[in-house]
N, C-alpha and C. Protein backbone atom coordinates (compact mmCIF):
# COMPACT_ATOMS: atom_id res chain seq x y z
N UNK A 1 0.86 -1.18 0.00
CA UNK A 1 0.00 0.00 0.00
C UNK A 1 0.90 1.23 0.00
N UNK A 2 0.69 2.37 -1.01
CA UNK A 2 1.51 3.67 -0.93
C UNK A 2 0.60 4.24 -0.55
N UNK A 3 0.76 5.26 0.75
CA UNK A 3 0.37 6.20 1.32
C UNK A 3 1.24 7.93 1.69
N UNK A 4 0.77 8.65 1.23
CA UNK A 4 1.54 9.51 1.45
C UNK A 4 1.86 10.19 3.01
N UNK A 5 0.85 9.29 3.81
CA UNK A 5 1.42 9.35 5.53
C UNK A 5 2.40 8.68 5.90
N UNK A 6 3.00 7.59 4.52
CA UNK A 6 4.34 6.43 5.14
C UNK A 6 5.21 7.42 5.51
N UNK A 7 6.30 6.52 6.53
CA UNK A 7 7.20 7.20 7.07
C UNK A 7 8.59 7.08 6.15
N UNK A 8 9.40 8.03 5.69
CA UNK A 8 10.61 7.72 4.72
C UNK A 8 11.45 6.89 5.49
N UNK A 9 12.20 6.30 5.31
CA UNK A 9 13.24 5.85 6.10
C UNK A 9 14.65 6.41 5.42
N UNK A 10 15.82 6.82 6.04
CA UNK A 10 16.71 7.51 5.30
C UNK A 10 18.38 6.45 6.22
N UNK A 11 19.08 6.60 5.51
CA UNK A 11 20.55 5.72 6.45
C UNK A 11 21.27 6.60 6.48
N UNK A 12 21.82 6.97 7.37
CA UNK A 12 22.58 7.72 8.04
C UNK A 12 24.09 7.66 8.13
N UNK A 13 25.05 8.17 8.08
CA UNK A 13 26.48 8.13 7.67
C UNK A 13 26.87 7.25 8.88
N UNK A 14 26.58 7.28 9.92
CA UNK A 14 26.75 6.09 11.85
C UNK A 14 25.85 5.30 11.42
N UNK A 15 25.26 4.72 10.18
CA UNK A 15 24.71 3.34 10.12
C UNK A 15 22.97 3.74 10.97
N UNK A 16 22.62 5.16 11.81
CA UNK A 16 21.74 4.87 12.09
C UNK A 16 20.32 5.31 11.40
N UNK A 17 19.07 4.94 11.60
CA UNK A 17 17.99 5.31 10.43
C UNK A 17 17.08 6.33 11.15
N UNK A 18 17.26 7.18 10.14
CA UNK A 18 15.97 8.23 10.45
C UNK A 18 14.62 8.27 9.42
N UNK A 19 13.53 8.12 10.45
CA UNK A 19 12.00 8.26 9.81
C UNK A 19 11.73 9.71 10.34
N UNK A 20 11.17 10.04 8.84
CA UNK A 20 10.65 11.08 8.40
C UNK A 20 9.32 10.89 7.86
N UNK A 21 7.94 11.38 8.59
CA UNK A 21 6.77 11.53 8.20
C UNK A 21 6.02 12.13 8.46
N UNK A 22 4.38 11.73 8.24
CA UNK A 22 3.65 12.38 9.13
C UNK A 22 2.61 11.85 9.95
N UNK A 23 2.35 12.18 11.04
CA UNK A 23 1.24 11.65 11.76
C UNK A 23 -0.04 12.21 11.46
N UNK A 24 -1.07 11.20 11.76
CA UNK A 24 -2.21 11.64 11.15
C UNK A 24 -3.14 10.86 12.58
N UNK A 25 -4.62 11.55 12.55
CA UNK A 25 -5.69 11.30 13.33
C UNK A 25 -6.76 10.91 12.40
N UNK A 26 -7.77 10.32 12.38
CA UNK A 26 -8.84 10.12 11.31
C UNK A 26 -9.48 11.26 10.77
N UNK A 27 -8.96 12.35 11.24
CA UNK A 27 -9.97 13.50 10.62
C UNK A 27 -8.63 14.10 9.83
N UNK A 28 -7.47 13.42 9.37
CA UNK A 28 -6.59 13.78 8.46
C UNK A 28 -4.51 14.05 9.18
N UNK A 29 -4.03 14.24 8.71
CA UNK A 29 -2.66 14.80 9.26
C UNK A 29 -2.46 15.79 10.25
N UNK A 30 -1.70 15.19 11.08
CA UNK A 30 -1.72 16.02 12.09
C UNK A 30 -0.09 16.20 13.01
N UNK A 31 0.85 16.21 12.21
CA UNK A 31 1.93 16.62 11.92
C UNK A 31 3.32 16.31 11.45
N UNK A 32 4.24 17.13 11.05
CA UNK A 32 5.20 16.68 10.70
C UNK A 32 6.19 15.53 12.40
N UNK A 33 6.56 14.08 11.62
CA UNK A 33 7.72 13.85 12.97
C UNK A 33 8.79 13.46 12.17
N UNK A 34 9.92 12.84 13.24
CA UNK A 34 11.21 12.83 12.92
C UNK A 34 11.35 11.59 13.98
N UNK A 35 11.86 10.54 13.73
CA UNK A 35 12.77 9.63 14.85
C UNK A 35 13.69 9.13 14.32
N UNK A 36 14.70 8.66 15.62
CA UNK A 36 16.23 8.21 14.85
C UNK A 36 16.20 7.28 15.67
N UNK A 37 16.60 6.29 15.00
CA UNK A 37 17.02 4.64 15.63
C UNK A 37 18.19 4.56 15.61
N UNK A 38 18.57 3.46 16.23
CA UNK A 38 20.00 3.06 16.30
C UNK A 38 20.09 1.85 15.48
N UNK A 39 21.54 1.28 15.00
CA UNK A 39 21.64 0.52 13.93
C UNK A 39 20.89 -0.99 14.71
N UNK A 40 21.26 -1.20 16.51
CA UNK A 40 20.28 -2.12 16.78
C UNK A 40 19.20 -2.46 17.22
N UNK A 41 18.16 -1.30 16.48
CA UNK A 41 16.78 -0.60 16.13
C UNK A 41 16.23 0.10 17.63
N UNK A 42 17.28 0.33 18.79
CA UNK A 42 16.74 1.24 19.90
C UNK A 42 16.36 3.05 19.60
N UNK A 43 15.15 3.27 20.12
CA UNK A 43 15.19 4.33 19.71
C UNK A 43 16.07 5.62 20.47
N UNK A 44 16.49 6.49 19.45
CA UNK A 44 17.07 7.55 20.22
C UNK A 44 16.76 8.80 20.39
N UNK A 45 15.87 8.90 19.70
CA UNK A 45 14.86 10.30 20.12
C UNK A 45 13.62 10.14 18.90
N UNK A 46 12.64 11.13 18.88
CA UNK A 46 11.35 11.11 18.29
C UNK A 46 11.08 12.77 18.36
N UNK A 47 10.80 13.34 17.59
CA UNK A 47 10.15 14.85 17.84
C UNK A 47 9.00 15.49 16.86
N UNK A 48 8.21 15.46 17.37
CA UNK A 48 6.97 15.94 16.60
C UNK A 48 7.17 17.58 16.32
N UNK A 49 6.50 18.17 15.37
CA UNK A 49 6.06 19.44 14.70
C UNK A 49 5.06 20.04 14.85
N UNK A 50 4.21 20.24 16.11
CA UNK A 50 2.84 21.05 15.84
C UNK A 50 2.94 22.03 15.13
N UNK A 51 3.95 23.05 14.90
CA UNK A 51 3.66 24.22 14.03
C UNK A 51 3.89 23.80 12.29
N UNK A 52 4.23 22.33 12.18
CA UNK A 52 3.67 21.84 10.88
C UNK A 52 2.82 20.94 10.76
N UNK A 53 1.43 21.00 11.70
CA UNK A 53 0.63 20.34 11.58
C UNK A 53 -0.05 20.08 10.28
N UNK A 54 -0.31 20.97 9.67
CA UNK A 54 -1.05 20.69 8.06
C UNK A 54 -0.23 20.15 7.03
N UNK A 55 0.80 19.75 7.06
CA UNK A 55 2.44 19.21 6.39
C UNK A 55 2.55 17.94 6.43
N UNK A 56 2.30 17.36 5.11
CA UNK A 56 2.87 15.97 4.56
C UNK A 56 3.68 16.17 4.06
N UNK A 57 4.89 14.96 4.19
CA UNK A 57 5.82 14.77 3.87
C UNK A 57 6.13 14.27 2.68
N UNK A 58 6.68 14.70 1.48
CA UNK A 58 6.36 14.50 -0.11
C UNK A 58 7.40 13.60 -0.58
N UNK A 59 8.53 14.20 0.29
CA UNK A 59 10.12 13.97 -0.11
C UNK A 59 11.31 14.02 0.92
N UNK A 60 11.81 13.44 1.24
CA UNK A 60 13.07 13.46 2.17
C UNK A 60 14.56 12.86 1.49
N UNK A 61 15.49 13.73 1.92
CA UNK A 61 16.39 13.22 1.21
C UNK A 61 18.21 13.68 1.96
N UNK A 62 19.22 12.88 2.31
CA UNK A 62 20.01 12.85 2.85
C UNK A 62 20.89 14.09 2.34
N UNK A 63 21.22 15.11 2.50
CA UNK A 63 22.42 16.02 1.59
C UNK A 63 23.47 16.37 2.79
N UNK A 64 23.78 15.28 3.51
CA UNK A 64 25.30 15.26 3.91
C UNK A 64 25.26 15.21 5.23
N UNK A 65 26.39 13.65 5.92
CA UNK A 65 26.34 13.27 6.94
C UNK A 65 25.50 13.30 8.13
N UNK A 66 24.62 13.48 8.54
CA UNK A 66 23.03 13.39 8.91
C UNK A 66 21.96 14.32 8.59
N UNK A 67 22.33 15.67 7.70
CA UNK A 67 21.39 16.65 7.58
C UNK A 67 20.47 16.08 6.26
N UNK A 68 19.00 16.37 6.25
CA UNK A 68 17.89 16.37 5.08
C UNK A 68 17.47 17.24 5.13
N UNK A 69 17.34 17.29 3.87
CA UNK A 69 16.32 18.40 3.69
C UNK A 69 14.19 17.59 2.96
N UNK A 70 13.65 17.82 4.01
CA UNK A 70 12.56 17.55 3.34
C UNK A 70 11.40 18.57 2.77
N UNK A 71 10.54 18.01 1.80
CA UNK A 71 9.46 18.91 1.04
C UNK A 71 8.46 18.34 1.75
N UNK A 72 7.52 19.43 2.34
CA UNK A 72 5.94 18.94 3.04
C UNK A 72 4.98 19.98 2.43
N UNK A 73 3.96 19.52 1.76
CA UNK A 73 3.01 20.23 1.06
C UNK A 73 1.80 19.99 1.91
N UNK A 74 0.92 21.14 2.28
CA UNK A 74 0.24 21.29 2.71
C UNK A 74 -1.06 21.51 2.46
N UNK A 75 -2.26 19.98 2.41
CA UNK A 75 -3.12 20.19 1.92
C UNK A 75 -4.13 20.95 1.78
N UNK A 76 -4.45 21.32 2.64
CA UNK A 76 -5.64 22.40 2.32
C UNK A 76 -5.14 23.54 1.28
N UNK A 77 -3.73 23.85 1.23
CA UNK A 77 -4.29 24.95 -0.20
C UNK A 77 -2.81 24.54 -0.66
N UNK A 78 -2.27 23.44 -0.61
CA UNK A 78 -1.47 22.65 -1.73
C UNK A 78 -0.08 23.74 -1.82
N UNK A 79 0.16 24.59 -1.03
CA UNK A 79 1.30 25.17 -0.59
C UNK A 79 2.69 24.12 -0.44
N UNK A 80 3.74 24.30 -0.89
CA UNK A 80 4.71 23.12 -0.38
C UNK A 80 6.17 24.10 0.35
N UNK A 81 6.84 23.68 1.10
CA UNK A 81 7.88 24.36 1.65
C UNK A 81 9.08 23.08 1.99
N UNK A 82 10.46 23.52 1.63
CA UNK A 82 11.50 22.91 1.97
C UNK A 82 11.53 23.20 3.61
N UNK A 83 12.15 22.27 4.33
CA UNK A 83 12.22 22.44 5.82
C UNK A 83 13.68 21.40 5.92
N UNK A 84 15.03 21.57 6.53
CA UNK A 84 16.01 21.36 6.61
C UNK A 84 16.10 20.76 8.66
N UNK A 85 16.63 19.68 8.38
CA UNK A 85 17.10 19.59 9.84
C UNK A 85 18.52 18.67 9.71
N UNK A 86 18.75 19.18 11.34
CA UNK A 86 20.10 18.57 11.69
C UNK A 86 20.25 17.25 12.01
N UNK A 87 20.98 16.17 12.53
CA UNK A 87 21.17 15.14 13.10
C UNK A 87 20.39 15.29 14.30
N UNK A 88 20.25 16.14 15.32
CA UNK A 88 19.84 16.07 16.46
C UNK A 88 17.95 16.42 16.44
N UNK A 89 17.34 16.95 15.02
CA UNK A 89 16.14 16.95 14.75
C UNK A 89 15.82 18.22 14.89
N UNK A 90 16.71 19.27 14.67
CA UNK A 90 16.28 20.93 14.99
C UNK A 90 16.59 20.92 13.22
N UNK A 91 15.62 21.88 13.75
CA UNK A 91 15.07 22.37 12.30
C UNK A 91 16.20 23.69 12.33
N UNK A 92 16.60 23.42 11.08
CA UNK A 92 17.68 24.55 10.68
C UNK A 92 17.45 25.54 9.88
N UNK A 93 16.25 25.82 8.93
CA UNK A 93 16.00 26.43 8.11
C UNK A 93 14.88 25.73 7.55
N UNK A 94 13.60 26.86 7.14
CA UNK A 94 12.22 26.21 6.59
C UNK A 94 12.07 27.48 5.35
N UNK A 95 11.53 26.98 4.26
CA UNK A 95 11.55 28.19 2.95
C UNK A 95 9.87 27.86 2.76
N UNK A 96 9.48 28.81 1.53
CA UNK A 96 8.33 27.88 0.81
C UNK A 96 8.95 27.45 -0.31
N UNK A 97 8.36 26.64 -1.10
CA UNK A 97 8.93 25.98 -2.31
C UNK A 97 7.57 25.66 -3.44
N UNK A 98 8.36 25.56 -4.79
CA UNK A 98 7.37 25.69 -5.62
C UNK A 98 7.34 24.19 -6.21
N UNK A 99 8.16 23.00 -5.40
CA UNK A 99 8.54 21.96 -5.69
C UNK A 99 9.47 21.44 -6.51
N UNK A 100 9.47 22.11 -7.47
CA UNK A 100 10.53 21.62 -8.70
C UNK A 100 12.08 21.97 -7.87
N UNK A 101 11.70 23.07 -7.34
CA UNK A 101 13.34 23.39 -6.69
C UNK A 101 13.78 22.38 -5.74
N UNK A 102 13.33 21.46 -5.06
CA UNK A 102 13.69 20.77 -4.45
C UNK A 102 14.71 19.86 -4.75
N UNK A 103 14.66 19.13 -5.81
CA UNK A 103 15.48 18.21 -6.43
C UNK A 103 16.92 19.42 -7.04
N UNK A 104 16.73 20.44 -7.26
CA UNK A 104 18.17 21.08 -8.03
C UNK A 104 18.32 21.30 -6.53
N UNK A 105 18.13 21.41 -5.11
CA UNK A 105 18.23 21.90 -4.12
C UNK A 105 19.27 20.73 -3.50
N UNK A 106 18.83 19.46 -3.72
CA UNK A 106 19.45 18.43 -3.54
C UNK A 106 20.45 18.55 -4.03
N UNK A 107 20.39 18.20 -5.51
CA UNK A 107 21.55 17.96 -6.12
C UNK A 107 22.07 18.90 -6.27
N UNK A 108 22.26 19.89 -5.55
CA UNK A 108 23.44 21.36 -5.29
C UNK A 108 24.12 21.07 -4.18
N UNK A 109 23.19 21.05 -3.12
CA UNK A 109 23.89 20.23 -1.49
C UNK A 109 24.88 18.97 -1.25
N UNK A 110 24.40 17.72 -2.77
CA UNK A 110 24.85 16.68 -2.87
C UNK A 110 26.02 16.62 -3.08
N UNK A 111 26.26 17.47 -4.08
CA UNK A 111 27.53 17.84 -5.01
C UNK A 111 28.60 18.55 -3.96
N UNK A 112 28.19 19.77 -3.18
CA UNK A 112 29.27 20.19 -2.33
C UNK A 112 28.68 20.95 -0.80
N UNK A 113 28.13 19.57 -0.08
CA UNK A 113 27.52 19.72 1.37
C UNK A 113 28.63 20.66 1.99
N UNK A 114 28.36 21.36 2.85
CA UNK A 114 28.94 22.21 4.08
C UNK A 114 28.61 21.55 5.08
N UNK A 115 28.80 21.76 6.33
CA UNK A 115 29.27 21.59 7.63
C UNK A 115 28.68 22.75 8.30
């Protein structure tokens, strides 16, 4: 089953995995989260987003030693925004986005990540 509430799973440069998704209640999504496992699947933290409650997660994608940058479009008026976090799950930077930029966004970061 593809659902656009699945959680991404991403591998991490320490072997450990981060899920990226969204939580949802029956009356629809109800926010952006983040958890990181360890390679022998203990968890090591979890952090939810209320202030991206209306935010599904479209796209997640690794651009250098634990940082992603993910795309969450927001249904009710189909708005989408890049949102960037660190290894530790702080959000480092959130834009809006028109989607297409996402992928040259990647593959700019991919090519020559910073620190």
């Amino acid at each position: 089953i593809t659902s656009p509430l699945a959680p991404q799973a991403l591998t991490l440069s320490d072997g450990d995995a981060l899920l990226v998704g969204t939580s949802a209640t029956t009356t629809g999504p109800s926010g952006l989260f983040l958890a990181r496992y360890a390679a022998d699947g203990s968890l090591r933290w979890s952090r939810s987003y209320p202030e991206l409650a209306a935010a599904t997660v479209t796209r997640a994608r690794l651009i250098g030693g634990d940082r992603i940058v993910v795309n969450a479009l927001a249904p009710l008026d189909g708005s989408s925004a890049l949102l960037a976090f660190d290894g530790n799950g702080d959000l480092a930077w959130s834009k809006p986005d028109g989607g297409e930029r996402f992928m040259a966004f990647v593959d700019r970061a991919a090519a020559g990540p910073r620190e």
